[in-house]
Protein backbone atom coordinates (compact mmCIF):
# COMPACT_ATOMS: atom_id res chain seq x y z
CA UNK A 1 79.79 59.19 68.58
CA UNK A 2 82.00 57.39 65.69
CA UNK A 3 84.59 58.56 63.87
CA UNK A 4 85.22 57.00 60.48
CA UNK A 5 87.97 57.92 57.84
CA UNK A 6 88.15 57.65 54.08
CA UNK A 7 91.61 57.37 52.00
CA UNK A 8 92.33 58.02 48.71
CA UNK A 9 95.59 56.30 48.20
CA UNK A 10 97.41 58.56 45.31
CA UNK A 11 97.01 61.43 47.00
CA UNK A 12 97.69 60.28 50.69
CA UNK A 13 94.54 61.90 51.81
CA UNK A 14 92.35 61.45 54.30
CA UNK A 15 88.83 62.85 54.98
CA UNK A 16 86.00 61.84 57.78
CA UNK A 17 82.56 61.75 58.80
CA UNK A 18 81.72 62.06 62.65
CA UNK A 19 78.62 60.77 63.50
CA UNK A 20 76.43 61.16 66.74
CA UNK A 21 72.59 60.78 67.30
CA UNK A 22 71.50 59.89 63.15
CA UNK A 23 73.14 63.20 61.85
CA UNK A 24 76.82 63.27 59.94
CA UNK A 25 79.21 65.64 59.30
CA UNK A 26 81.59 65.49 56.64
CA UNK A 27 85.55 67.18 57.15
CA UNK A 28 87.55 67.50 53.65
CA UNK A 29 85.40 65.77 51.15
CA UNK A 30 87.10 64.71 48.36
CA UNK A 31 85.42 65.06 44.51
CA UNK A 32 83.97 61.73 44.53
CA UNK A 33 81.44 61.64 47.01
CA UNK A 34 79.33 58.37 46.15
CA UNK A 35 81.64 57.13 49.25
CA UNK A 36 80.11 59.68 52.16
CA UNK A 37 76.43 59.00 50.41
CA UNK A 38 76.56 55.67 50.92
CA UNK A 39 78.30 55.30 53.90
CA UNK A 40 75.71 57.53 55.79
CA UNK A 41 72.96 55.09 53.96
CA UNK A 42 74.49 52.22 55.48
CA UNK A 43 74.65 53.88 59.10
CA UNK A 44 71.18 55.26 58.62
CA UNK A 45 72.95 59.18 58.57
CA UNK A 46 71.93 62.11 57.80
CA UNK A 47 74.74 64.43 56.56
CA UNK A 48 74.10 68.01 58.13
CA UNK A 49 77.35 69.62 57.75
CA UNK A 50 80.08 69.99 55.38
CA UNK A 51 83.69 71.20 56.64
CA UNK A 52 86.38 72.56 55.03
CA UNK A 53 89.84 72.51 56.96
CA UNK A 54 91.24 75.27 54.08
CA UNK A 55 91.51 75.96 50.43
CA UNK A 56 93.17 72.55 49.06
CA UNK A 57 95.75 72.86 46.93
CA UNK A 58 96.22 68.93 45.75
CA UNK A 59 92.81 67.68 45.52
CA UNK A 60 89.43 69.19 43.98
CA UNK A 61 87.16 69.01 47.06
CA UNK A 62 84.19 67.80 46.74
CA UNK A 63 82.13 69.86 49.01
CA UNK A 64 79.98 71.81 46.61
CA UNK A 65 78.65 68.20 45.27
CA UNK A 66 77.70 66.78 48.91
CA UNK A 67 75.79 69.64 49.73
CA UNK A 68 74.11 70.15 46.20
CA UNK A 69 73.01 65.98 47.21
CA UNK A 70 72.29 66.34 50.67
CA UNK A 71 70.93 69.48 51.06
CA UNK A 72 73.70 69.74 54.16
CA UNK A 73 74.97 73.33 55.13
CA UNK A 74 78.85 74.37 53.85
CA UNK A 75 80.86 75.56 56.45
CA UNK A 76 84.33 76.89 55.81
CA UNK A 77 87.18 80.09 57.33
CA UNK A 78 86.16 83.38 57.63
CA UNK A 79 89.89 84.11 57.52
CA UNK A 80 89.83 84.17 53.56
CA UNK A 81 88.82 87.75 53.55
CA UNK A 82 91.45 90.00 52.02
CA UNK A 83 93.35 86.90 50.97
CA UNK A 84 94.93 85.61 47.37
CA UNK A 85 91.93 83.09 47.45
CA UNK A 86 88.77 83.58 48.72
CA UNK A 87 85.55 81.20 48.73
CA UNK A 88 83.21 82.02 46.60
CA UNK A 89 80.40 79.58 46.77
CA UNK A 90 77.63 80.04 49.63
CA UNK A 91 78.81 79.16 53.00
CA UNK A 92 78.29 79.89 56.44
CA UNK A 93 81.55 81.34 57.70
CA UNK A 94 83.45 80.35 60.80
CA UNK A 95 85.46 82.03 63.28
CA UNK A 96 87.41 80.95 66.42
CA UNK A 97 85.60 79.36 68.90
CA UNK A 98 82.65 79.35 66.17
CA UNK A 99 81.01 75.35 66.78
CA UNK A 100 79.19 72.92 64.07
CA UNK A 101 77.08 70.91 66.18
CA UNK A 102 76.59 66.54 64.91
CA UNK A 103 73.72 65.18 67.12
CA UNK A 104 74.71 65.88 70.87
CA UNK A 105 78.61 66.62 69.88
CA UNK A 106 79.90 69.65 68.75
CA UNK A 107 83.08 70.77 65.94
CA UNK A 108 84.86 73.92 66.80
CA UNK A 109 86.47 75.39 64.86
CA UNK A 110 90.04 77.07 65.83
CA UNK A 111 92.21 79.17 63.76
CA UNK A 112 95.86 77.51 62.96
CA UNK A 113 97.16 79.34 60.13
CA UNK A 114 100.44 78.57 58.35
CA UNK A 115 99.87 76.31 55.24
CA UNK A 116 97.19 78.45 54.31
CA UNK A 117 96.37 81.92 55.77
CA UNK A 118 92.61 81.01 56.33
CA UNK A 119 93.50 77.51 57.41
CA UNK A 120 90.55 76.05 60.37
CA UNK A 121 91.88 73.09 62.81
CA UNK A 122 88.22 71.10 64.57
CA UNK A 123 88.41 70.35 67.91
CA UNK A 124 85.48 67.67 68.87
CA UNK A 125 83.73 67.51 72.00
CA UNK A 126 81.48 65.12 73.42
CA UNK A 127 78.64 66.35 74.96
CA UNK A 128 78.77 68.27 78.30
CA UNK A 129 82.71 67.67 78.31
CA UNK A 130 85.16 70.72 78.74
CA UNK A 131 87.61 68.97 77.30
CA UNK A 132 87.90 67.73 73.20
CA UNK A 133 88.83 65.05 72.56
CA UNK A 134 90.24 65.61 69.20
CA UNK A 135 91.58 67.84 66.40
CA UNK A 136 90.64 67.20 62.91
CA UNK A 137 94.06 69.01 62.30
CA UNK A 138 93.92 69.38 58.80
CA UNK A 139 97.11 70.07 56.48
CA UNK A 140 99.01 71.20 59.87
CA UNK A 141 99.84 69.23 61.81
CA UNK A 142 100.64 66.00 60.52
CA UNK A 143 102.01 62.91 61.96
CA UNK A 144 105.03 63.74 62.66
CA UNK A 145 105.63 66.90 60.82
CA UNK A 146 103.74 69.69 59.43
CA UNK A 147 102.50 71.14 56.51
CA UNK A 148 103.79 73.43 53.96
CA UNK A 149 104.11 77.09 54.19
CA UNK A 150 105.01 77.82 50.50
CA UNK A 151 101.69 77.30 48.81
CA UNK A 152 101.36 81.20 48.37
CA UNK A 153 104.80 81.74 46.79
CA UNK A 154 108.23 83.27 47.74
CA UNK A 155 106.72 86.56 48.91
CA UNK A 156 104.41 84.88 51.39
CA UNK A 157 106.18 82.08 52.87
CA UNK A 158 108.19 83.15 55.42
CA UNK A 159 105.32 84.64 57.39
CA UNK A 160 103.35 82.01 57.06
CA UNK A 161 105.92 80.33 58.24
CA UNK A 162 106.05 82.64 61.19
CA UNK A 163 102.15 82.00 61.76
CA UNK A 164 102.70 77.85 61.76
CA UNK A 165 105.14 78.38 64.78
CA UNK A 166 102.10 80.05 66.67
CA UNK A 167 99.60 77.81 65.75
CA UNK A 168 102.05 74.77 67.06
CA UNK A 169 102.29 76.99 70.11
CA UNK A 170 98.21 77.72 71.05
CA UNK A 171 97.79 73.64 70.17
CA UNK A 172 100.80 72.93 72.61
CA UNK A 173 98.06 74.04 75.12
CA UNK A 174 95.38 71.25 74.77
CA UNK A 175 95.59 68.35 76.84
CA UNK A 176 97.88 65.28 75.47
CA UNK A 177 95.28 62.51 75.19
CA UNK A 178 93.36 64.88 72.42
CA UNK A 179 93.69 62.34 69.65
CA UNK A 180 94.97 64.02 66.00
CA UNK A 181 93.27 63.51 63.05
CA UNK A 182 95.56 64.78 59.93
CA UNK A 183 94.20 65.68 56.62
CA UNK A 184 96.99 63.32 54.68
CA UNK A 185 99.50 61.04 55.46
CA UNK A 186 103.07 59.46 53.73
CA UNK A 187 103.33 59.97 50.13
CA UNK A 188 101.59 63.81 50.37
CA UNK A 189 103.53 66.55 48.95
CA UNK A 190 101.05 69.05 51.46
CA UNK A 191 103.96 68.67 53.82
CA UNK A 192 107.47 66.52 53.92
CA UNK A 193 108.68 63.85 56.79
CA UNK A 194 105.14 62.66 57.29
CA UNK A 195 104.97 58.76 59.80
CA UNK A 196 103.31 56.02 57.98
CA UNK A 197 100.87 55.98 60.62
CA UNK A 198 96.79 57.33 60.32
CA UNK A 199 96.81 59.31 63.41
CA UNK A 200 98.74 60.30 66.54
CA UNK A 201 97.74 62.18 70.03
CA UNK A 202 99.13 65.26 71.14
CA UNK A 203 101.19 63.90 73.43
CA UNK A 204 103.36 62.09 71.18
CA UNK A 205 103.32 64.73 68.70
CA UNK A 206 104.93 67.11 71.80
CA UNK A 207 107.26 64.40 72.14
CA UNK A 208 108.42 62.86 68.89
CA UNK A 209 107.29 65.71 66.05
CA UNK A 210 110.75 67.43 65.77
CA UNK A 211 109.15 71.04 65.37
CA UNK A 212 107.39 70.77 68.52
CA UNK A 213 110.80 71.41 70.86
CA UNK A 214 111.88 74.15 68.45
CA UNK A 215 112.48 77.82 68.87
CA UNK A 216 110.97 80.48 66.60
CA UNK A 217 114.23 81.58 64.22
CA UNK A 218 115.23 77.60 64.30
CA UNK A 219 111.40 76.25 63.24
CA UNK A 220 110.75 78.83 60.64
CA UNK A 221 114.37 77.78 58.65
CA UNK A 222 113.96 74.59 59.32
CA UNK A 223 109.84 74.64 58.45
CA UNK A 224 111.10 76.38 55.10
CA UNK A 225 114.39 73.81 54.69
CA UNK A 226 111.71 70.95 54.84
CA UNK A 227 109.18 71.80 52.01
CA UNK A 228 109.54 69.40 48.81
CA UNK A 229 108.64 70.40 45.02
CA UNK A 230 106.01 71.82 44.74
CA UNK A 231 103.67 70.29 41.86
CA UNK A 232 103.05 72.62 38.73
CA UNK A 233 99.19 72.30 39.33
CA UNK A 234 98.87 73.70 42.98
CA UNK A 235 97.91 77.17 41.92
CA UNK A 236 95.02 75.98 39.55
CA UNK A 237 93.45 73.33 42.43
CA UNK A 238 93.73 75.78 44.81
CA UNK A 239 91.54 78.22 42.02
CA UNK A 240 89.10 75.76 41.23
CA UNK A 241 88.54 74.88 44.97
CA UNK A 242 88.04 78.63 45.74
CA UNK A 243 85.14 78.52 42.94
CA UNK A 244 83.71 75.69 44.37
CA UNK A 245 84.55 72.07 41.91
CA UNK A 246 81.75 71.94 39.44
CA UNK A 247 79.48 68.43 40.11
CA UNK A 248 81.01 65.67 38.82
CA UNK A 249 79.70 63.84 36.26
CA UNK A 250 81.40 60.39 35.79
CA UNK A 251 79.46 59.12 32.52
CA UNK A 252 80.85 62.07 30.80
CA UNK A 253 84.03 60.52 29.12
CA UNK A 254 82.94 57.07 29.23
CA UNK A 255 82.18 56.47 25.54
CA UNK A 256 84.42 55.05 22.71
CA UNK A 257 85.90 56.85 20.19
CA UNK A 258 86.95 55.12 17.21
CA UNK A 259 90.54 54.65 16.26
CA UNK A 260 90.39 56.54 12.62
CA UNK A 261 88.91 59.21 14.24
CA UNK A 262 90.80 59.11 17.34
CA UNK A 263 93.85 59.62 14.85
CA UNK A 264 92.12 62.11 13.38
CA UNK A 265 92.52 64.27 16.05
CA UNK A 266 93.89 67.56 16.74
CA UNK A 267 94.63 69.14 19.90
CA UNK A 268 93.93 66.69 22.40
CA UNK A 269 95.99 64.79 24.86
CA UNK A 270 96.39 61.37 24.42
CA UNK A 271 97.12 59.51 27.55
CA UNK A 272 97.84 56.08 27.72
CA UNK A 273 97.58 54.29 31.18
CA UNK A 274 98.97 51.14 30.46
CA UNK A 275 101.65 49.23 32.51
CA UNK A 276 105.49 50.69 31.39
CA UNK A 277 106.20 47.70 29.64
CA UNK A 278 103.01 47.71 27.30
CA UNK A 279 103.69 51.33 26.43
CA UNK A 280 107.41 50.68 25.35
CA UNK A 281 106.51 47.79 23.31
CA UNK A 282 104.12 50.19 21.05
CA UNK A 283 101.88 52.96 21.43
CA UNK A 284 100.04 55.61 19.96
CA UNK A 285 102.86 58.38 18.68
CA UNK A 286 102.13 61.10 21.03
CA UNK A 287 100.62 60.28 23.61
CA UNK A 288 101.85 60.67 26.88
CA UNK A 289 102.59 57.49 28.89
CA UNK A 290 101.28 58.05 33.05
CA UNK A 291 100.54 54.31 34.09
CA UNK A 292 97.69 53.84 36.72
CA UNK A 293 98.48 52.80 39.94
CA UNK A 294 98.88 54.95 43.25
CA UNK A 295 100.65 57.88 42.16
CA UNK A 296 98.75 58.46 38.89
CA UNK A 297 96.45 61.64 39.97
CA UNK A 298 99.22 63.15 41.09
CA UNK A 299 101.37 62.99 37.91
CA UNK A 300 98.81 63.94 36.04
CA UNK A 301 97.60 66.79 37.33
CA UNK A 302 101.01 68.03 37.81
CA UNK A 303 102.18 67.03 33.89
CA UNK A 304 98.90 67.33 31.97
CA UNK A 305 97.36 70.63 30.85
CA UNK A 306 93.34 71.02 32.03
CA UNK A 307 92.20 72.54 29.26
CA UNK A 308 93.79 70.15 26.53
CA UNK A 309 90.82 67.08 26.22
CA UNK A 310 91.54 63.55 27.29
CA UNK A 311 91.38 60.61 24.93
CA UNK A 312 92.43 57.58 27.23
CA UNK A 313 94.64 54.71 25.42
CA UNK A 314 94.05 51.29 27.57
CA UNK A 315 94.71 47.86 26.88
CA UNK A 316 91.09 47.36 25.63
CA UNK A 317 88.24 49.96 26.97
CA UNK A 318 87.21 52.30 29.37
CA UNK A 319 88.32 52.83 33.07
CA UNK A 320 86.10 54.45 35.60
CA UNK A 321 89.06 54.23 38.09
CA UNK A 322 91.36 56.52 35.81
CA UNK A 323 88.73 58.60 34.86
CA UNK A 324 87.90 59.08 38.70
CA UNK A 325 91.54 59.65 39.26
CA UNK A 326 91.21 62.66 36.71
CA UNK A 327 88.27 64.09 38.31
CA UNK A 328 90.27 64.40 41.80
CA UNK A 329 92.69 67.06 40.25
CA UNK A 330 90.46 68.83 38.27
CA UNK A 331 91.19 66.99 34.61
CA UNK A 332 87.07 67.10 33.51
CA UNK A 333 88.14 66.92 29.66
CA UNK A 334 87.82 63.89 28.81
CA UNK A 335 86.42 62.90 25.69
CA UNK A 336 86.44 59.08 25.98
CA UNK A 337 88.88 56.41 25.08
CA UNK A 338 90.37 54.51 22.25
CA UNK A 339 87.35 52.26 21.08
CA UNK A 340 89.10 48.60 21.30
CA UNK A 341 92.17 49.91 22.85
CA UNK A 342 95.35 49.38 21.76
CA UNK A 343 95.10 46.68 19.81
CA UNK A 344 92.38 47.94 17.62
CA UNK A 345 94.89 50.75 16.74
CA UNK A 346 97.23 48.32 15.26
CA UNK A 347 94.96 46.38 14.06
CA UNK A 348 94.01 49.31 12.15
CA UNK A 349 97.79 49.65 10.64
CA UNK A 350 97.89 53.16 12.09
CA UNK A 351 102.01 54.46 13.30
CA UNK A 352 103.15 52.70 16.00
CA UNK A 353 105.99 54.21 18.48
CA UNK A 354 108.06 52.31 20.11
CA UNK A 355 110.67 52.92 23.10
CA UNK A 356 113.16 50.58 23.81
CA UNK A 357 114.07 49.24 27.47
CA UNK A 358 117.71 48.95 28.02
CA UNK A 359 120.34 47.86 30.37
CA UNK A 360 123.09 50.07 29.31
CA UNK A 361 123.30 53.47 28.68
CA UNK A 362 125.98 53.72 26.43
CA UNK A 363 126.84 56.86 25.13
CA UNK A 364 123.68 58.46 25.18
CA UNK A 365 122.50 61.46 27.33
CA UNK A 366 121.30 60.20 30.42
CA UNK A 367 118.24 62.08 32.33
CA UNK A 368 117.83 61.00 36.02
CA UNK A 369 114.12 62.28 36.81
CA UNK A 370 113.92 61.50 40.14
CA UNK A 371 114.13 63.78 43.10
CA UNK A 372 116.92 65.74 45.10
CA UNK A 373 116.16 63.00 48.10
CA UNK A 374 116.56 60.06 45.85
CA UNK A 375 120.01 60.99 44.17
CA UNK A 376 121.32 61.90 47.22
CA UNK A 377 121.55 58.14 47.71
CA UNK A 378 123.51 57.81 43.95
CA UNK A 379 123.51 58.34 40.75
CA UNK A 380 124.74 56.96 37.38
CA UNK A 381 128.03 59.17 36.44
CA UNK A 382 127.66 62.30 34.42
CA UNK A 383 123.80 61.80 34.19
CA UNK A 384 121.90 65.01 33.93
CA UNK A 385 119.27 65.72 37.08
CA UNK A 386 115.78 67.33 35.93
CA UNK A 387 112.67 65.98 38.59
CA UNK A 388 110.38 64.64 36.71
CA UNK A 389 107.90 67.49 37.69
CA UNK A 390 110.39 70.44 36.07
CA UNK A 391 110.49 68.36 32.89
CA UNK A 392 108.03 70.08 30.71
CA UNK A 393 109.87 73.52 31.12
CA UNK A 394 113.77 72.25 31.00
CA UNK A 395 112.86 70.06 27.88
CA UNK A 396 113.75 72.98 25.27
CA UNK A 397 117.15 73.16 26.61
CA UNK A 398 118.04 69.30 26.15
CA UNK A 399 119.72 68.56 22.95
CA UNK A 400 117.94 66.31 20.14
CA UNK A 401 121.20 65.18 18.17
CA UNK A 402 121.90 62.78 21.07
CA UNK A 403 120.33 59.73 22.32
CA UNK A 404 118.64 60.14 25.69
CA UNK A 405 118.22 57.44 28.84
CA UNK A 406 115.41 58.53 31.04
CA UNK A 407 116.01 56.90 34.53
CA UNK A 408 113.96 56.75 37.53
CA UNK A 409 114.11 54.33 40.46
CA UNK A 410 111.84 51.67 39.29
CA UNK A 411 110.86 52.54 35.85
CA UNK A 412 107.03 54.62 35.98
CA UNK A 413 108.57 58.18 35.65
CA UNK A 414 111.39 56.92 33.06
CA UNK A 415 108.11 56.25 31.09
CA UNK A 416 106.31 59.31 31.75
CA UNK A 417 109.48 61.75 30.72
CA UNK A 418 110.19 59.06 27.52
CA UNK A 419 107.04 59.75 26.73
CA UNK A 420 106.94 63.80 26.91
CA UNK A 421 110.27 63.79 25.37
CA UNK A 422 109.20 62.10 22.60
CA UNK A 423 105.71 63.92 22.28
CA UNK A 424 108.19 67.32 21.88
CA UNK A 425 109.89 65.72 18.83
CA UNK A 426 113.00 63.87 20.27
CA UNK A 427 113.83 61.08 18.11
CA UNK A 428 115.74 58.60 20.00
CA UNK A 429 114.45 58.50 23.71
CA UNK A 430 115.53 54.94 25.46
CA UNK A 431 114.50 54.02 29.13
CA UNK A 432 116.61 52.35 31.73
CA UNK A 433 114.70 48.87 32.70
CA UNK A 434 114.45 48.91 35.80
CA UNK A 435 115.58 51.76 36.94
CA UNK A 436 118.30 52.67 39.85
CA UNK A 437 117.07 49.72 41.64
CA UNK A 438 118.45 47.27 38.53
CA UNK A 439 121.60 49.60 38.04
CA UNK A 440 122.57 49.35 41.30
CA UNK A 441 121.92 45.39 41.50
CA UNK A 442 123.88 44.65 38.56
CA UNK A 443 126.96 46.61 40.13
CA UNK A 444 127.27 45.11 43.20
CA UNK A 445 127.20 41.71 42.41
């Protein structure tokens, strides 16, 4: 029996295939599957199975596509029923104690709701042993903390809440060496606190996850306390994932569109993925500036609306990786890129936007976009405090007659809220270079 987990880095998430005796099955696929199908190629697999811990809320799953390809069987809660979100795609439903077996192992499944109300926990067991010997645990129980109970709203939370502090207790019950295998890790919003490490046991988790020695009244406030922002495009992943994410098709959006035309254009979102620096030396009036690297998908499917098409503006042509990154949460639209890049554009003489880096901030407005955590730790004086994620809906109460300083801690989000600032007409938008981090430096030497 092997174990073997994939990452996708932006998102913090993790998914796995367990393997025994040729045949595969597949926990939390994410929407790009080419991964599982050629992993179980390599290992000379055959992928049986599909598992769904619960309804995501911060990836499109990719489920739907893995068993259109492998002809494996989709097995997901029967605890949707009655719920806000309900799967609607053909499945076998599971219950507790209900088992998906992989060669001579078995998955079964156990009920642990609390981030989700349907939410399924996998216990593995070898065969003829009484005793599993792990817990594909899903988005609850994390290393070292656990997930969210807020995904539902205000009205839900609190019992949810309620129904995390029995699921810690029935899991309190298996033995300590059961080893725990969490659907994400640092850097996911599914869940605050989370250790830099892959996986854990139980018996560490009993010791050193801080909710584990809690009573009831204390873990519920202090569950609810925990919970970061929650990203604007939750509700719509967790609706797509319901429906089932269509199959992707990755040559969609891989053409060139031509700069005339591109400027042409109406009613389409214009992102450019270039590195901060490239985008405030000139860029396409517009567009909105989201620069790839690890924490890409999630900006943009918490800034960028899914039914507005894509035009991507990179240094010179397409970029499977970005367009991937788009697919994960659920941004399909896109229409291609900017045929030549940037350059062509001003090689065409088309407008040109500029934003300037500075190291002062005068007497402009200055916009700190990072979040509560972050300016705990300090602050430039008098600055005004919108996350970067609440921007879109605080921007019409921001005054235009005054220069603005967007600041973050390094420089990416300053560029992504320059950039929507000046997309909604604001004429005089400066960044911080640097960030905090070159603020700070310059005062305490």
């Amino acid at each position: 029996m092997k174990i073997e987990r994939f990452e996708v880095e932006g998102l913090a998430q993790y998914s796995y295939v367990v393997s025994d005796g040729g045949e595969a099955v597949v926990v939390d696929a994410i929407r790009d599957v080419e991964r599982y199908l050629t992993y179980a190629a390599r290992e000379g697999l055959k992928i049986t199975a599909v598992l769904e811990t619960h309804i995501h809320a911060d990836f499109a799953a990719g489920s739907c596509e893995l068993i259109a390809r492998t002809g494996a069987t989709l097995a997901v809660s029967a605890y949707d029923a009655g719920e806000r979100y309900v799967y609607a795609m053909p499945h076998r439903a599971l219950r507790e104690g209900d088992a998906v077996r992989v060669g001579n192992a078995f998955l079964r499944a156990t009920h642990t709701p609390g981030h989700t109300p349907e939410h399924l926990s996998f216990l593995l067991y070898e065969e003829g042993a009484s005793e599993p010997v792990a817990l594909f645990s899903g988005d609850f129980l994390f290393v070292g903390s656990l997930g969210r109970p807020d995904l539902l709203g205000e009205d839900a939370k609190l019992e949810l809440a309620r129904a995390m502090y029995r699921s810690v207790q029935a899991v309190k019950t298996l033995p300590d060496k059961v080893k725990i295998y969490p659907g994400h890790g640092a850097g996911s919003l599914c869940g605050a606190g989370m250790s830099e490490a892959a996986e854990t046991t139980l018996g560490v988790e009993k010791i050193a996850n801080p909710f584990f020695a809690l009573g009831e009244q204390t873990f519920v406030a202090e569950l609810l306390e925990s919970v970061p922002a929650l990203p604007a495009y939750y509700p719509r992943m967790k609706s797509l994932n319901a429906a089932g994410a269509a199959v992707l098709d990755l040559e969609a959006g891989a053409g060139g569109i031509a700069v005339h035309r591109a400027h042409a254009m109406k009613d389409v979102t214009l992102l450019d993925v270039r590195a901060v620096s490239s985008f405030a030396e000139g860029h396409v009036p517009g567009a909105v500036s989201i620069a790839r690297g690890t924490s890409f998908a999630l900006w943009a499917g918490w800034l960028l609306d899914a039914s507005s098409p894509i035009v991507l503006v990179t240094d010179d042509g397409d970029d499977v990786e970005v367009r991937q990154a788009l697919s994960r949460v659920g941004l399909d639209l896109v229409l291609g890129h900017l045929e030549g890049g940037m350059k062509a554009w001003v090689a065409a003489g088309l407008p040109v936007g500029k934003t300037a880096q500075v190291e002062e901030v005068g007497e402009a407005v200055v916009l700190d976009v990072r979040n509560d955590a972050e300016r705990s730790y300090g602050s430039i004086p008098e600055s005004l405090h919108v996350m970067l994620g609440d921007l879109p809906l605080a921007i019409d109460t921001l005054s235009k007659e005054k220069a603005i300083v967007t600041v973050c801690e390094s420089g990416l989000r300053a560029s992504i809220a320059a950039s929507l600032l000046e997309r909604a007409g604001f004429s005089d938008v400066r960044m911080l270079e640097g960030g905090m981090g070159a603020w700070n430096r310059t005062r305490t030497v």
